[in-house]
N, C-alpha and C. Protein backbone atom coordinates (compact mmCIF):
# COMPACT_ATOMS: atom_id res chain seq x y z
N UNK A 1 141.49 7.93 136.63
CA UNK A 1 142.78 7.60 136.06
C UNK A 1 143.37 8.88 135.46
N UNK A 2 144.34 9.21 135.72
CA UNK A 2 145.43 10.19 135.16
C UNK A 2 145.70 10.54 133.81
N UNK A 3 145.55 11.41 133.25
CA UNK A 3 146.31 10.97 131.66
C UNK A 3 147.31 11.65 131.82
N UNK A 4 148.27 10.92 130.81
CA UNK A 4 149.97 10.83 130.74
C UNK A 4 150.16 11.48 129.44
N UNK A 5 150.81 12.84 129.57
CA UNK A 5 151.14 12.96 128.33
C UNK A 5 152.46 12.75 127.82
N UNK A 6 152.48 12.16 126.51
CA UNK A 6 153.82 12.22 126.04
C UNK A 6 154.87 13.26 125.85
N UNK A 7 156.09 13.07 126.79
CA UNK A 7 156.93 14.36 126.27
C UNK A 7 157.88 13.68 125.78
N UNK A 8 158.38 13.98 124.30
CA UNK A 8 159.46 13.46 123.28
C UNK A 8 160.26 14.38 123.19
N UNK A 9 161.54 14.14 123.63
CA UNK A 9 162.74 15.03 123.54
C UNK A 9 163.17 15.13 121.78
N UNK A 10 163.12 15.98 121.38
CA UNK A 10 163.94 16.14 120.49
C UNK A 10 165.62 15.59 120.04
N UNK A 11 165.78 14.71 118.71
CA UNK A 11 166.39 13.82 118.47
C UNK A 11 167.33 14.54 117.82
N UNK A 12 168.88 14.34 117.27
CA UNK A 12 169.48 15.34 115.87
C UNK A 12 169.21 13.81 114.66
N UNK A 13 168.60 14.79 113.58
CA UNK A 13 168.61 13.81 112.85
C UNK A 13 169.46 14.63 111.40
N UNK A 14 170.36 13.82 111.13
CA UNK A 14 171.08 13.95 109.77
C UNK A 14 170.39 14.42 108.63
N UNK A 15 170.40 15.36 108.12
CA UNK A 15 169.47 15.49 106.22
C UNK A 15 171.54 15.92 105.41
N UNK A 16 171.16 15.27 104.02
CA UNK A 16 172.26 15.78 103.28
C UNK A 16 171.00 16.51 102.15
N UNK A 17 171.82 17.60 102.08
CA UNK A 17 171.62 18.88 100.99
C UNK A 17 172.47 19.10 99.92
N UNK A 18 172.02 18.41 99.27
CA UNK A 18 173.48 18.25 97.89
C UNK A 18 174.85 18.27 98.12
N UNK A 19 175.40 19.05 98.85
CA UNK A 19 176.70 18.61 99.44
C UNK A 19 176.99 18.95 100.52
N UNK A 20 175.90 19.22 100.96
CA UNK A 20 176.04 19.29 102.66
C UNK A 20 175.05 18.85 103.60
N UNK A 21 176.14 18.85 104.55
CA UNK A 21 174.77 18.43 105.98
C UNK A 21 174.44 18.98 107.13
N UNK A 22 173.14 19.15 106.92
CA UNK A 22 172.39 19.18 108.09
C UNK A 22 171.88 18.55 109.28
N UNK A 23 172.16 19.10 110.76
CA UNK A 23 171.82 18.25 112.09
C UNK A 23 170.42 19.10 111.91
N UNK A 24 169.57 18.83 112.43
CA UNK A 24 168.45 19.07 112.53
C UNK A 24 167.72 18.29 113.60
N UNK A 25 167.01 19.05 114.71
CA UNK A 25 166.44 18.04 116.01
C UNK A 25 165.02 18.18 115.80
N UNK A 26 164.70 17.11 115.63
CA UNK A 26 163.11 16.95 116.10
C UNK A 26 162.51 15.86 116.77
N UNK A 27 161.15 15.78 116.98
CA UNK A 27 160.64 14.56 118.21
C UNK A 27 160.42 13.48 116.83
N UNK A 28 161.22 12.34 117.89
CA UNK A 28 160.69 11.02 117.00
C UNK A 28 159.94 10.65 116.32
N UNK A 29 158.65 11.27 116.28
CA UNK A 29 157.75 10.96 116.00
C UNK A 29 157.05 11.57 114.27
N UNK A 30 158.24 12.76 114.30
CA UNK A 30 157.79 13.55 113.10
C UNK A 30 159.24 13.12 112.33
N UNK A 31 160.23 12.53 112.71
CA UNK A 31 161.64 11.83 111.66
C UNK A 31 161.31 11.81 110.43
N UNK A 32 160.19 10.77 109.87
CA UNK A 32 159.85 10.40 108.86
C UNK A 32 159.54 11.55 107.96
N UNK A 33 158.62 12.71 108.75
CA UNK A 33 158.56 13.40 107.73
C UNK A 33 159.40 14.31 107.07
N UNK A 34 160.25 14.79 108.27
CA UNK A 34 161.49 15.48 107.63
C UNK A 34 162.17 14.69 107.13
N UNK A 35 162.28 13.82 106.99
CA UNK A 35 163.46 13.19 105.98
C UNK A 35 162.86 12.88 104.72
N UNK A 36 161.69 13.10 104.40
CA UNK A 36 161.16 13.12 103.43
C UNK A 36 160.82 14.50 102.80
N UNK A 37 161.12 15.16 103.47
CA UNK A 37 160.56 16.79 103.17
C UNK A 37 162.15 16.98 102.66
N UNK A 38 163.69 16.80 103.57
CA UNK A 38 164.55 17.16 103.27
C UNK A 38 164.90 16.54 101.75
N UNK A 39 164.60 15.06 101.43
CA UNK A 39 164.22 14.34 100.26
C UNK A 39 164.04 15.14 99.35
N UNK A 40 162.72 15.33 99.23
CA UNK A 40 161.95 16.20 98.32
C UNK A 40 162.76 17.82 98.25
N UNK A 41 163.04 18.38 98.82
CA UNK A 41 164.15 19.38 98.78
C UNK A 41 165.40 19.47 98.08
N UNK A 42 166.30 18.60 98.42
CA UNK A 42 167.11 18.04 97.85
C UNK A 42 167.08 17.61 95.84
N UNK A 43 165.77 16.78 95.95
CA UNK A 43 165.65 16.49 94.20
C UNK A 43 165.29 18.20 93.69
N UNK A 44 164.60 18.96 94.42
CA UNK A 44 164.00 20.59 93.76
C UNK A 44 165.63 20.92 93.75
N UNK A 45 166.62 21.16 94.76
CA UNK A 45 167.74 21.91 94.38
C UNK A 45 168.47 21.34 93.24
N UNK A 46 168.25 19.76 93.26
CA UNK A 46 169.46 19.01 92.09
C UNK A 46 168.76 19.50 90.78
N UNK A 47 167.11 19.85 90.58
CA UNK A 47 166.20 19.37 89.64
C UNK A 47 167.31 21.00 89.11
N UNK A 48 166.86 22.02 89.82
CA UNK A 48 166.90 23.88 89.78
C UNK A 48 168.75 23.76 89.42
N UNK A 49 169.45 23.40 89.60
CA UNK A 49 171.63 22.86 89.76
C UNK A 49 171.10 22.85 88.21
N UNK A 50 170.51 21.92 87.89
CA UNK A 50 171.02 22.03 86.41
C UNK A 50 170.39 23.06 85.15
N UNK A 51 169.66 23.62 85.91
CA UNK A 51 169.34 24.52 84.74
C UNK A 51 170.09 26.19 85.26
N UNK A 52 170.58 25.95 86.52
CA UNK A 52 170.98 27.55 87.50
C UNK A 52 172.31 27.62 86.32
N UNK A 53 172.46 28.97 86.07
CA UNK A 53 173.58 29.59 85.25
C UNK A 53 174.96 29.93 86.55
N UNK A 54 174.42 29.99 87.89
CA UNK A 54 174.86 30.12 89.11
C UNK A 54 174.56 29.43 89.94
N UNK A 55 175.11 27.57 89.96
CA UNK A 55 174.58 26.96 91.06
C UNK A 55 174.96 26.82 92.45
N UNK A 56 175.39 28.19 93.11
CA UNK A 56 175.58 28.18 94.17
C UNK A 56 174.46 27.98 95.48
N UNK A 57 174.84 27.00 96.48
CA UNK A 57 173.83 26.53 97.16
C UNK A 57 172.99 27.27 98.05
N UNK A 58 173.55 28.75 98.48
CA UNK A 58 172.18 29.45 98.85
C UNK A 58 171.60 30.29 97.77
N UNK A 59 171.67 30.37 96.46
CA UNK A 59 170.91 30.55 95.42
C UNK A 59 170.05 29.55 95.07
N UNK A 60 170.32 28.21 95.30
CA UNK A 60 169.44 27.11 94.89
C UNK A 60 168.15 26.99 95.78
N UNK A 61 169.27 27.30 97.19
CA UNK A 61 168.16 27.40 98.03
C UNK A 61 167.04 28.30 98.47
N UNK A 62 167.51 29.42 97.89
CA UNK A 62 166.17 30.48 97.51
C UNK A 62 165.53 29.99 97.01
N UNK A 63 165.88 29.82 95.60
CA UNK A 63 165.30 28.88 94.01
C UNK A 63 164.08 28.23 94.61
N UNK A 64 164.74 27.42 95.71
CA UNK A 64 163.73 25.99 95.80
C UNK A 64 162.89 26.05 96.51
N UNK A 65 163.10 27.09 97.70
CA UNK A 65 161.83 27.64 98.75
C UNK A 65 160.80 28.83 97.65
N UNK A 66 161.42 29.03 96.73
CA UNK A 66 159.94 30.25 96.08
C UNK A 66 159.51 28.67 95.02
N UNK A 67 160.01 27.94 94.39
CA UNK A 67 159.71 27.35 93.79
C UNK A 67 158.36 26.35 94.37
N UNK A 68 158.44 25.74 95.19
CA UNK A 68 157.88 24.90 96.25
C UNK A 68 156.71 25.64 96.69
N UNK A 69 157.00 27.15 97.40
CA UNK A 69 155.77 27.58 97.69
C UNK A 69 154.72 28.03 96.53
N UNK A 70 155.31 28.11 95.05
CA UNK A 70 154.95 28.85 94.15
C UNK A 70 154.03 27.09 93.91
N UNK A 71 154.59 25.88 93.83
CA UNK A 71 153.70 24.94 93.77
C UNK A 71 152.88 24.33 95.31
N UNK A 72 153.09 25.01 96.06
CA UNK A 72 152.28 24.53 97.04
C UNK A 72 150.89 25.37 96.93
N UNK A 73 150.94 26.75 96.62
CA UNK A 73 149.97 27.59 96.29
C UNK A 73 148.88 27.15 95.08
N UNK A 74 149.76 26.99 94.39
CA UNK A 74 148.96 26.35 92.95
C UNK A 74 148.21 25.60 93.27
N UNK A 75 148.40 24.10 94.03
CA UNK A 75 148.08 23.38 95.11
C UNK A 75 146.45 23.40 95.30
N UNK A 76 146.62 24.55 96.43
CA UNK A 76 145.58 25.02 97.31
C UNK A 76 144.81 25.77 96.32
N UNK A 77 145.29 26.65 95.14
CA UNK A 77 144.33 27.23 94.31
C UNK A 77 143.16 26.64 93.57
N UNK A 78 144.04 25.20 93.30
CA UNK A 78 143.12 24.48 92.21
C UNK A 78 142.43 23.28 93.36
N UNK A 79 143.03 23.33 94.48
CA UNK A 79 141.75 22.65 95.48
C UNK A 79 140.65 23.95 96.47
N UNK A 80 140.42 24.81 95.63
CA UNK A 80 139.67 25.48 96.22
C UNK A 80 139.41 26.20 97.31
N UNK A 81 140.52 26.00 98.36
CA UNK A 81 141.01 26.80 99.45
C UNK A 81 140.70 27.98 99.56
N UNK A 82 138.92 28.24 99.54
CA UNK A 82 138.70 29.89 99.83
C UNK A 82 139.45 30.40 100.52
N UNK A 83 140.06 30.30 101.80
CA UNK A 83 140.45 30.85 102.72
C UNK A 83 141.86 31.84 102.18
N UNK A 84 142.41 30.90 101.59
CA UNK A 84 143.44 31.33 100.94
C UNK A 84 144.09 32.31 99.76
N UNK A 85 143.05 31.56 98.84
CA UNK A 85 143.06 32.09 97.87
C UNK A 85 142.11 33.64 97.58
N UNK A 86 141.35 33.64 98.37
CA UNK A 86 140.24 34.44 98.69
C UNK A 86 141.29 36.01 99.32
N UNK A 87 141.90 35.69 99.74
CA UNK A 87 142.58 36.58 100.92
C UNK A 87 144.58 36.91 100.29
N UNK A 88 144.55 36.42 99.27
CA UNK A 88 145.72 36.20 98.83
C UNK A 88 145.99 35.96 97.03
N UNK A 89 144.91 36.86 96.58
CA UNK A 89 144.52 37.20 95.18
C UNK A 89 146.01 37.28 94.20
N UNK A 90 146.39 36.82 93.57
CA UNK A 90 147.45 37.10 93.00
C UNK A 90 148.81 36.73 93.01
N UNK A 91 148.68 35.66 93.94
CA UNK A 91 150.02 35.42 94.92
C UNK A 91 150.93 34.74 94.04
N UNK A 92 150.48 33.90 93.20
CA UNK A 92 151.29 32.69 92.61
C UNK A 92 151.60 33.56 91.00
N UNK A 93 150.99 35.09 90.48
CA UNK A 93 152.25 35.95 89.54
C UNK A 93 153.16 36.60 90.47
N UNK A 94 152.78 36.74 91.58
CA UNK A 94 153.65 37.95 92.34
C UNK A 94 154.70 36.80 93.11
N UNK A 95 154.85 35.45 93.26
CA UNK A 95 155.97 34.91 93.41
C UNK A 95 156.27 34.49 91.74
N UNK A 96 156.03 34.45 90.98
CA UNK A 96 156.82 34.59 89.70
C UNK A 96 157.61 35.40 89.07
N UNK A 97 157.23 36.34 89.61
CA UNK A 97 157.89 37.44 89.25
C UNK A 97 159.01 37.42 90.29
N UNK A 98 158.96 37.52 91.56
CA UNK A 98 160.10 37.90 92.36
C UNK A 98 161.31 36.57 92.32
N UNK A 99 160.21 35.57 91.92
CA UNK A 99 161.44 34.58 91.53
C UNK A 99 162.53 35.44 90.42
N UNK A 100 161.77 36.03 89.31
CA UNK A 100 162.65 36.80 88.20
C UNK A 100 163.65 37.42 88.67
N UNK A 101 162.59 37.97 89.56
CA UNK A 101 163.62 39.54 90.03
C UNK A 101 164.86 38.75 91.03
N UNK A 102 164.63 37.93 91.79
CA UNK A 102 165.75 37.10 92.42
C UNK A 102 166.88 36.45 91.40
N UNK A 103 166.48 35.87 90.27
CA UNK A 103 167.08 35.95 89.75
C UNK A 103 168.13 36.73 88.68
N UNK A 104 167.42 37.41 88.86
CA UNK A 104 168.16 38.97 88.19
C UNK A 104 169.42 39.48 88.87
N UNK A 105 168.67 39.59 90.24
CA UNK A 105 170.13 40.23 91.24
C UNK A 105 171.02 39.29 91.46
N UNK A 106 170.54 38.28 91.71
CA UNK A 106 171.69 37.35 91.91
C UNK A 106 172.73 37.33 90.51
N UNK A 107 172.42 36.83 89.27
CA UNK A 107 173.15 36.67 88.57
C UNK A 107 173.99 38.21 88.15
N UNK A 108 173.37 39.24 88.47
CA UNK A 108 174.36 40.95 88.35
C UNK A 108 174.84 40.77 89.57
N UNK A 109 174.72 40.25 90.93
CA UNK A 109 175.50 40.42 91.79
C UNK A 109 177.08 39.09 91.90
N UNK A 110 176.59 38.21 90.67
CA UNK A 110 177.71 37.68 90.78
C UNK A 110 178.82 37.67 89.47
N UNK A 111 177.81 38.73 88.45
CA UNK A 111 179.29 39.27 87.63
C UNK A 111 180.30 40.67 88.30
């Protein structure tokens, strides 16, 4: 007997980003998770909007991708992820800091 593999065309699926939207294509099968990932994205930019002195939306959206990885790392640190953490000593001051420093330029580049 043959095996059949599934080929899933890629779908556009809608995400809103605080005030905008995104088409975004993926296979049916992974929908759920991006719309839950775009979810969870969405509350980090609204959470980061109210404390930003500059809430412009590709500042938020920096914000929220160092923010996210800065807790996804943490994450993996405190679950023990030799691999990672082993090979990547330091990672979660050295995105703290460049979060700073991102925020630094941004707010002198928009006085």
């Amino acid at each position: 007997m043959a095996d059949v593999i599934s080929m899933s065309t890629n779908e556009p699926v809608s995400l809103r980003l605080i005030d905008r939207e995104f088409l975004i294509a993926c296979p049916p099968e992974e929908r759920d998770g991006l719309l839950e990932a775009a979810s969870f994205l969405d509350r980090k930019m609204r959470e980061l909007r109210t404390h930003a002195k500059t809430p412009g939306f590709d500042r938020l959206a920096v914000l929220a991708a160092i923010s996210i990885t800065h807790e996804y790392l943490q994450l993996q640190k405190r679950a023990g992820d030799a691999t990672h953490t082993a090979a990547e000593p330091g990672i979660s001051e050295g995105l703290a800091a460049l979060r700073r420093k991102l925020e630094a330029a941004l707010d002198a580049q928009l006085k």
